[in-house]
Protein backbone atom coordinates (compact mmCIF):
# COMPACT_ATOMS: atom_id res chain seq x y z
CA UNK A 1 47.60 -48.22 -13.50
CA UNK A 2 44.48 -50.18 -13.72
CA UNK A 3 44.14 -53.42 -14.95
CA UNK A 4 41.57 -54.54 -17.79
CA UNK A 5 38.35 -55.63 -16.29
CA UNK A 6 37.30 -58.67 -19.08
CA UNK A 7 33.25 -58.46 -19.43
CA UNK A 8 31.64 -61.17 -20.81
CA UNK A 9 30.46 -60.62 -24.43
CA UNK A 10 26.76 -61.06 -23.27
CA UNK A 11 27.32 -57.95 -21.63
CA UNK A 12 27.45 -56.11 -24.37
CA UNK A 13 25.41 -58.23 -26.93
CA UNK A 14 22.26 -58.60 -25.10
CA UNK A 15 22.50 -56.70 -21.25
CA UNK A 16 23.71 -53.23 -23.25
CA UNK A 17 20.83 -53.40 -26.37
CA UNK A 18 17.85 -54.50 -23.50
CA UNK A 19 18.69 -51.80 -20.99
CA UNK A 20 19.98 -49.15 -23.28
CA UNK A 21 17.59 -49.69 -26.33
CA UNK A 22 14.42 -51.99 -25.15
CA UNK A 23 14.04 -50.40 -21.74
CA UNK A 24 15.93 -46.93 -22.57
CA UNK A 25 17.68 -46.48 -19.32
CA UNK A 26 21.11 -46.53 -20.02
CA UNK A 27 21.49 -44.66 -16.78
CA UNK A 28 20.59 -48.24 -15.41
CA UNK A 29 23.26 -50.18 -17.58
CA UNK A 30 26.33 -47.65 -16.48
CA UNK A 31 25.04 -48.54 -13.15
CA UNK A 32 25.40 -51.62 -13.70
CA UNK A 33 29.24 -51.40 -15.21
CA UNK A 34 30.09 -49.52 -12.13
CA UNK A 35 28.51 -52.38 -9.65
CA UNK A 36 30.21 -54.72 -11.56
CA UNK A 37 33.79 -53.09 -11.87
CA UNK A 38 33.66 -52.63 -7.62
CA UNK A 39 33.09 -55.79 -7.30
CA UNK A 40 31.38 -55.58 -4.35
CA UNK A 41 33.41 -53.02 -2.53
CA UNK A 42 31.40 -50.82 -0.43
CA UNK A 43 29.84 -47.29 -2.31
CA UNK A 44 27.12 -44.75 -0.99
CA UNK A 45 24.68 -43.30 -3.60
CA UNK A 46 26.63 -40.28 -4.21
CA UNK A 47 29.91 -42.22 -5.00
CA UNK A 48 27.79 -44.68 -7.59
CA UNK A 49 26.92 -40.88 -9.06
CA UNK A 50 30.52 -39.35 -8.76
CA UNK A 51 31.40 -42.40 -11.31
CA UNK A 52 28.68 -42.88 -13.58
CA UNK A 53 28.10 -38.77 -13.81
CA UNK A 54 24.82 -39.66 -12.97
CA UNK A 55 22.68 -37.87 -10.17
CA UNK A 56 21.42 -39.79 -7.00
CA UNK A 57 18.21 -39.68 -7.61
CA UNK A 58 19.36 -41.46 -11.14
CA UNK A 59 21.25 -44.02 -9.95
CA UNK A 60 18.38 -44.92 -7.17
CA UNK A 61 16.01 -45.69 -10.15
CA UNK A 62 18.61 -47.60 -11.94
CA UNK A 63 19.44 -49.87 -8.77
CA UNK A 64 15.35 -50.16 -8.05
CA UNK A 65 15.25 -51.39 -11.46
CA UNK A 66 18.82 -53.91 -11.49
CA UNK A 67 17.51 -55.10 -8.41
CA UNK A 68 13.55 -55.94 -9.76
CA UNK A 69 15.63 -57.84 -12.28
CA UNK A 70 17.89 -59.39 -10.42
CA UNK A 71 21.19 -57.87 -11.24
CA UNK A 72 22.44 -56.18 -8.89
CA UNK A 73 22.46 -57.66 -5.03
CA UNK A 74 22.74 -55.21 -2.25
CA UNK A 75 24.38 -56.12 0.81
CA UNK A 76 23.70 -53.61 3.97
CA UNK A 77 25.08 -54.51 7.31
CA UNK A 78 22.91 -52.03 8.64
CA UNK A 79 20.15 -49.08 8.20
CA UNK A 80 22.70 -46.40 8.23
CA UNK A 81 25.77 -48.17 6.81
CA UNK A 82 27.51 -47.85 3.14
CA UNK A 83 26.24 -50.34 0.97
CA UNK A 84 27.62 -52.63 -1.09
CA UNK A 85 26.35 -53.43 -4.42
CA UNK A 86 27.51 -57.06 -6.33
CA UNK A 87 26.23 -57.08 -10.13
CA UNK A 88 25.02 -60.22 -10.28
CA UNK A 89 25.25 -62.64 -13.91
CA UNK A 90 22.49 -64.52 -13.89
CA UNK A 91 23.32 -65.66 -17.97
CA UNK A 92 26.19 -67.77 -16.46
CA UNK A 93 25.99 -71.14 -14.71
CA UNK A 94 28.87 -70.57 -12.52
CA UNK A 95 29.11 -67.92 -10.36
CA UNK A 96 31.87 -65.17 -11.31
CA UNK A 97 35.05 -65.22 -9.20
C-alpha cells in the first residue's frame, strides 16, 4: 500500500491556480505532481506520460516550461541515459528532505 505523500499547502493554493488557471497548462502542474511524488527516481518521457495520461510530446512542453521556471531540475548522467527529474520548491527556505 502506498503511503500519503504530504504536499505543502502552497502547492495547491498558489502552484495549482498559476499553472492550471493563469498559465492554463495543467498538463504542466500534473507533471509536476508526478516529479515531485518520484522524488527523483529515474523516469523516461514515456513513463512521466504512462502516469500523468499525458502524451510525450505533452509532458516535454510541461518539463520545458517547469524547468524555464525553475521547478523541476533534471539530472542526466548522460545523452542517452533515463533521466531523473527532482521538483524543485523554491517557496521554501529549506530544502525538502
Amino acid at each position: 500500500m502506498a503511503r500519503p505523500l504530504p504536499l505543502d499547502p502552497y502547492v495547491i493554493d498558489t502552484l495549482m491556480p498559476d499553472l492550471v488557471g493563469h498559465d492554463r497548462r495543467p498538463s504542466t502542474f500534473l507533471v509536476w505532481l508526478l516529479c515531485w511524488r518520484l522524488n527523483g527516481a529515474p523516469a523516461s518521457l514515456r513513463e512521466l506520460g504512462e502516469g500523468t495520461g499525458l502524451s510525450k510530446r505533452a509532458v516535454q512542453l510541461a518539463l520545458a516550461k517547469l524547468v524555464r521556471r525553475r521547478l523541476v531540475h533534471v539530472e542526466r548522467a548522460g545523452p542517452t541515459t533515463v533521466a531523473r527529474y527532482h521538483a524543485l520548491q523554491p517557496w521554501r527556505r529549506r530544502p525538502a528532505r
